[in-house]
C-alpha atoms as a PDB file:
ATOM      1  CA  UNK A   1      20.955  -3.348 -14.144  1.00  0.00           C
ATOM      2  CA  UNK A   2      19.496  -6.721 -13.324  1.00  0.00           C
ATOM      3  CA  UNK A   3      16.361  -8.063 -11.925  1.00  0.00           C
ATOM      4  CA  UNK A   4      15.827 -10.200  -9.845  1.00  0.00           C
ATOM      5  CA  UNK A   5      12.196 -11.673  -8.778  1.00  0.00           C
ATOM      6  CA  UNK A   6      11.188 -11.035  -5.242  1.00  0.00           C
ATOM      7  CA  UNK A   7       8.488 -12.536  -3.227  1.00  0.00           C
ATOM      8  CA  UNK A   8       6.527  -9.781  -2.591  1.00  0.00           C
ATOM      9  CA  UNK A   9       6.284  -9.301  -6.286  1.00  0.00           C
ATOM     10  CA  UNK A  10       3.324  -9.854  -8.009  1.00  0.00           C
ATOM     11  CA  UNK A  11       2.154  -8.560 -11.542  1.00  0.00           C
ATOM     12  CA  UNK A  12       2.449  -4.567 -11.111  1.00  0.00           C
ATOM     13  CA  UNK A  13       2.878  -4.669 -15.277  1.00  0.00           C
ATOM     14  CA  UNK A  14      -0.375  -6.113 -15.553  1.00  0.00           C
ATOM     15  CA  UNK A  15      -2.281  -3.209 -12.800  1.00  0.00           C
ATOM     16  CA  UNK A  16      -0.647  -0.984 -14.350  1.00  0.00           C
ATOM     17  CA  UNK A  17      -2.061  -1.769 -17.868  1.00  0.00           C
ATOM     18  CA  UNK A  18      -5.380  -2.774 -16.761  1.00  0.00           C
ATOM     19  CA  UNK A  19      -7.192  -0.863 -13.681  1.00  0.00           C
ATOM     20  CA  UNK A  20      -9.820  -3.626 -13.512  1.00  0.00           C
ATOM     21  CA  UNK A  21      -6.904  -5.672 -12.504  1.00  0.00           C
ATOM     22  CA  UNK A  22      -5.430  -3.411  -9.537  1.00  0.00           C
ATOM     23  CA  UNK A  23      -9.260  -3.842  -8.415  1.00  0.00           C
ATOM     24  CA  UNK A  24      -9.288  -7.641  -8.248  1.00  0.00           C
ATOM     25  CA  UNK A  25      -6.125  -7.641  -6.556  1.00  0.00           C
ATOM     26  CA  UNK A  26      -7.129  -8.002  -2.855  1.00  0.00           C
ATOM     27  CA  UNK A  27      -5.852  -5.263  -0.696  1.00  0.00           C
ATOM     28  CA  UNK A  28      -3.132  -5.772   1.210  1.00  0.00           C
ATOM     29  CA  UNK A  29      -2.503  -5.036   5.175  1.00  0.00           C
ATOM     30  CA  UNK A  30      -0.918  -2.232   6.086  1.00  0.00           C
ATOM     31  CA  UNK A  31       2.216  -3.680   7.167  1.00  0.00           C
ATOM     32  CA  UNK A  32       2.200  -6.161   4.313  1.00  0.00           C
ATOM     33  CA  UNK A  33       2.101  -2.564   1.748  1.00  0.00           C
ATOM     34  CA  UNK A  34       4.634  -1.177   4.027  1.00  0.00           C
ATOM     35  CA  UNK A  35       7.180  -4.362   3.788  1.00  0.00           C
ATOM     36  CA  UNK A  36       5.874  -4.493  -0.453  1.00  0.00           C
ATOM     37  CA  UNK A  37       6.786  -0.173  -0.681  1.00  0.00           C
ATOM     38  CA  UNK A  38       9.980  -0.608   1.127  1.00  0.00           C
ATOM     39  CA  UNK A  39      10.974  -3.980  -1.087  1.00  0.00           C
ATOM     40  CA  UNK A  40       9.846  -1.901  -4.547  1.00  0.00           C
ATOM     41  CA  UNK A  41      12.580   0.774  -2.866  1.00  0.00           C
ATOM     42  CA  UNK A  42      15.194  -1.186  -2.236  1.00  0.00           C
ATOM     43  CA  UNK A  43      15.308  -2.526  -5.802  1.00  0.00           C
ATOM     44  CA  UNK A  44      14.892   0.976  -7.159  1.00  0.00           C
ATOM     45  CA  UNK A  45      17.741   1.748  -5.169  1.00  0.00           C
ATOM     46  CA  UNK A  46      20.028  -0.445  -5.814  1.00  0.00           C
ATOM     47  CA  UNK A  47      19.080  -0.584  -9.376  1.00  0.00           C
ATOM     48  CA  UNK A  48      17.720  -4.312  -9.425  1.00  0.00           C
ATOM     49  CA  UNK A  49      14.891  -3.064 -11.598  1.00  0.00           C
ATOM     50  CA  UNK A  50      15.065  -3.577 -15.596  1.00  0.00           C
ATOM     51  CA  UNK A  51      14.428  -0.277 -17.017  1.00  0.00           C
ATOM     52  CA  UNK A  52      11.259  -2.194 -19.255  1.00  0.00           C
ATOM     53  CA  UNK A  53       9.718  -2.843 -15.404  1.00  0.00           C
ATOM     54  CA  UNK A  54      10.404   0.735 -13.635  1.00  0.00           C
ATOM     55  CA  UNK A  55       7.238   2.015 -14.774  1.00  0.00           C
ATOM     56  CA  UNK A  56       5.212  -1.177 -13.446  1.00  0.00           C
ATOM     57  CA  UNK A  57       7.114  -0.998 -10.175  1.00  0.00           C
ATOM     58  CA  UNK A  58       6.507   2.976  -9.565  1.00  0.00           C
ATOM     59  CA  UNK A  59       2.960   2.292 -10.306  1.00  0.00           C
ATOM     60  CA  UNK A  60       2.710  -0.242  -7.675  1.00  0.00           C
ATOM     61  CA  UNK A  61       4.310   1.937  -5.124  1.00  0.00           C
ATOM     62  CA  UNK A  62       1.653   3.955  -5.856  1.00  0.00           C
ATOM     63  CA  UNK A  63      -1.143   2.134  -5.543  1.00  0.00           C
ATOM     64  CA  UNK A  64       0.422   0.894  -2.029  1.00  0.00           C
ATOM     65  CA  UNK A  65       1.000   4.260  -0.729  1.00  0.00           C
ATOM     66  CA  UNK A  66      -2.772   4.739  -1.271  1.00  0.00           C
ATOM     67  CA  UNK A  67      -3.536   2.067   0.490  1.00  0.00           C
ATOM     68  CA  UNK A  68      -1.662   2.947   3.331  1.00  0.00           C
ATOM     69  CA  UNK A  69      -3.217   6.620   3.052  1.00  0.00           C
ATOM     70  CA  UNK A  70      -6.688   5.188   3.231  1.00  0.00           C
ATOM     71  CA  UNK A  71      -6.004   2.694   5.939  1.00  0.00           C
ATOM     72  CA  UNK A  72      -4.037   5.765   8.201  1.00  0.00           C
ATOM     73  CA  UNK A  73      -7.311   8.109   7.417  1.00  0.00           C
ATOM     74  CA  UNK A  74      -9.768   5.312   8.956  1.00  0.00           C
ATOM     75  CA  UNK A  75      -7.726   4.738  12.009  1.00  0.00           C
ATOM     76  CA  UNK A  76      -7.673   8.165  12.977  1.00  0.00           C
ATOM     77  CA  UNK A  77     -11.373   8.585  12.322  1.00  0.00           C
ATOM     78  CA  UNK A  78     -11.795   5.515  14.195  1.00  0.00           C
ATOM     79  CA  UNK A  79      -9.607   7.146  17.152  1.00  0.00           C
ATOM     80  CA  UNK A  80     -11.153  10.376  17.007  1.00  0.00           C
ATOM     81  CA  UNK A  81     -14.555   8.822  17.575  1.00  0.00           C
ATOM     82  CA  UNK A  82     -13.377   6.580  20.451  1.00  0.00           C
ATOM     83  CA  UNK A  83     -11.656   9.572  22.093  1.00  0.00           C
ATOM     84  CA  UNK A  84     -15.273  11.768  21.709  1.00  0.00           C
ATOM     85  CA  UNK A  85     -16.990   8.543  23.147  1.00  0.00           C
ATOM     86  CA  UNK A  86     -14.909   8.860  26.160  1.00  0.00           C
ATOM     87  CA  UNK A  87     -15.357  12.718  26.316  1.00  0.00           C
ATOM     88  CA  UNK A  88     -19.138  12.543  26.391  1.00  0.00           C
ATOM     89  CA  UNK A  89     -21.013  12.077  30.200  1.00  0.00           C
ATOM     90  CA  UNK A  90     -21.886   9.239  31.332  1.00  0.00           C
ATOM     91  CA  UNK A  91     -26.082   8.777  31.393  1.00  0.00           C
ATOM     92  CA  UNK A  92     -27.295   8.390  35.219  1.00  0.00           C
ATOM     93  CA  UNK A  93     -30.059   6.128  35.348  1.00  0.00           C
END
């Protein structure tokens, strides 16, 4: 197996190893985790990750999935309170 750096790679190794580190990482936008998950996949696929960095990369999947989680669970809030805002009557004055 060979690696071979990628832009959307970053320093999973060191998030992984220190959680004050995934913290200072700013979060990403949704579709910018989506693009980073489905780039980590594509290496895991096709076995471009070094067996030393699997653990790093999995890790960072990880962390993005959660980020997409927590970005999905506000938008639907943030529907669902739209949607009641149009169910409501309107006030006559």
């Amino acid at each position: 197996m060979t690696h071979r750096p990628d832009d959307h790679e970053t320093e999973p190794a060191a998030a992984a190893e220190d959680p004050e580190a995934a913290l200072d990482r700013e979060v990403p936008s949704f579709r910018a985790a989506i693009d980073e998950l489905e780039a980590i996949l594509r290496r895991i696929e096709s076995e471009e990750v070094d067996i030393d960095r699997l653990a790093a990369e999995v890790a960072r999947a990880t962390e993005l999935v959660e980020v997409c989680r927590g970005k999905l669970r506000r938008a639907e809030v943030q529907v669902t309170q739209i949607v009641q805002k149009l169910d409501e009557p309107e006030d006559e004055d």
